[in-house]
C-alpha atoms as a PDB file:
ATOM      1  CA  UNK A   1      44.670 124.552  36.477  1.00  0.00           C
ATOM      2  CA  UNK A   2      43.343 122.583  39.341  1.00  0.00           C
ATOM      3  CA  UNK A   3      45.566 120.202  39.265  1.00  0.00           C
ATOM      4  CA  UNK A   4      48.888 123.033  39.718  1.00  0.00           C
ATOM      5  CA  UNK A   5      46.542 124.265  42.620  1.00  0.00           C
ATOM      6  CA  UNK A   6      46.480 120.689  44.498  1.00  0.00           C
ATOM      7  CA  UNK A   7      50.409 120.129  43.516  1.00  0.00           C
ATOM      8  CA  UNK A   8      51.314 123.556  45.014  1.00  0.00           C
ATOM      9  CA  UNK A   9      49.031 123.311  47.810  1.00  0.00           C
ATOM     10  CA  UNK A  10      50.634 119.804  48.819  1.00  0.00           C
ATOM     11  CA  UNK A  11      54.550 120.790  47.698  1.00  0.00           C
ATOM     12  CA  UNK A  12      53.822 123.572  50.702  1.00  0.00           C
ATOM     13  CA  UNK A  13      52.389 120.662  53.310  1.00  0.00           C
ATOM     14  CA  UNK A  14      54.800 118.570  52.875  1.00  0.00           C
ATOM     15  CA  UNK A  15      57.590 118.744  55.255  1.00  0.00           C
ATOM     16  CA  UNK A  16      60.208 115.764  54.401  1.00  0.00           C
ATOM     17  CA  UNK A  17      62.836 118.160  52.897  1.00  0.00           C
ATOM     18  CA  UNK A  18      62.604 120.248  55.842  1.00  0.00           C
ATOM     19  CA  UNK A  19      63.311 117.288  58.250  1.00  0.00           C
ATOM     20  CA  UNK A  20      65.928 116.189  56.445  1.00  0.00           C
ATOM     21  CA  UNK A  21      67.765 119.412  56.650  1.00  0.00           C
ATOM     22  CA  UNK A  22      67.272 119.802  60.140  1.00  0.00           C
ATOM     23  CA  UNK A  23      69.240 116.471  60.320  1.00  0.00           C
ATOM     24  CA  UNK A  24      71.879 117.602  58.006  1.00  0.00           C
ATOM     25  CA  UNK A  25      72.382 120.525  59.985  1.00  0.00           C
ATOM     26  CA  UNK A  26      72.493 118.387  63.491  1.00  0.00           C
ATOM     27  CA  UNK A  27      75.570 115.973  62.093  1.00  0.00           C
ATOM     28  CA  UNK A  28      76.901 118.949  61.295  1.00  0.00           C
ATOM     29  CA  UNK A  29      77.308 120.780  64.749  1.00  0.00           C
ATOM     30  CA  UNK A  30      78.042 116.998  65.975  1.00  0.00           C
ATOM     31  CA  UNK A  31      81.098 116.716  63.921  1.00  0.00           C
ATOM     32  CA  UNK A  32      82.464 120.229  64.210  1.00  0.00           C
ATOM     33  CA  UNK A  33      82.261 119.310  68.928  1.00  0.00           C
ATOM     34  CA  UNK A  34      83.694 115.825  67.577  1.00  0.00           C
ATOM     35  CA  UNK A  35      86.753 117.666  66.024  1.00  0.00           C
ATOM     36  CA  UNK A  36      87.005 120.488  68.345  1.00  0.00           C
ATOM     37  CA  UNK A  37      87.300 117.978  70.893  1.00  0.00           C
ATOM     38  CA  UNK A  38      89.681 115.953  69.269  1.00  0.00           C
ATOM     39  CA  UNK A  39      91.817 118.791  68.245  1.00  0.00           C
ATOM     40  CA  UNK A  40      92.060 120.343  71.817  1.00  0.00           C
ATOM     41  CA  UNK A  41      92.458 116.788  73.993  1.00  0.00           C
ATOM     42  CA  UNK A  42      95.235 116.210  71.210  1.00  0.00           C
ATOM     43  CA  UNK A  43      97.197 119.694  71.762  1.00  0.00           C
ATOM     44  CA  UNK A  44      96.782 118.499  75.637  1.00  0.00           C
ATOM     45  CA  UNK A  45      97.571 115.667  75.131  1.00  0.00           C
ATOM     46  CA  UNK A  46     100.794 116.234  73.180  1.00  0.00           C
ATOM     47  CA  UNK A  47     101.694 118.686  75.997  1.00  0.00           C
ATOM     48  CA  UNK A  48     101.858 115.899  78.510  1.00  0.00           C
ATOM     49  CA  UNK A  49     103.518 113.955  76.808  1.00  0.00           C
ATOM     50  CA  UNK A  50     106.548 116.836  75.951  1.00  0.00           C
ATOM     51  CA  UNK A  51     106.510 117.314  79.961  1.00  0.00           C
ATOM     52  CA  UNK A  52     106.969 113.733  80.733  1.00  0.00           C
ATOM     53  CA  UNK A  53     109.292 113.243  78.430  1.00  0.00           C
ATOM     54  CA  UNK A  54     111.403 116.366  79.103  1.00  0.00           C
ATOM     55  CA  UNK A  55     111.583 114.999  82.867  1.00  0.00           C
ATOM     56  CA  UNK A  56     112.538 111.436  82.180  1.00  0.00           C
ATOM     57  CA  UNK A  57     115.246 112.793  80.494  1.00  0.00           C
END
């Protein structure tokens, strides 16, 4: 029984999975700017090049 004590009693200190998710969840919010950006510069992007083609022609 002491044994389950010291295994619950360290499962609750330690704090690796916790870290781990906290980097998960920081890639995360860095890829969904990544492809927010990408998606607007590319719908700009795509604009300017309809207008510059539309006047060289």
């Amino acid at each position: 029984m002491q044994t389950l004590t010291q295994t619950l009693k360290q499962f609750v200190r330690d704090e690796d999975g916790v870290t781990a998710i906290e980097y998960g969840l920081i890639a995360a919010l860095i890829a969904v700017v990544i492809i927010a950006t990408v998606k607007t510069v590319g719908t700009n992007l795509s604009g300017v090049f309809s207008f510059i083609g539309s006047e060289l022609a």
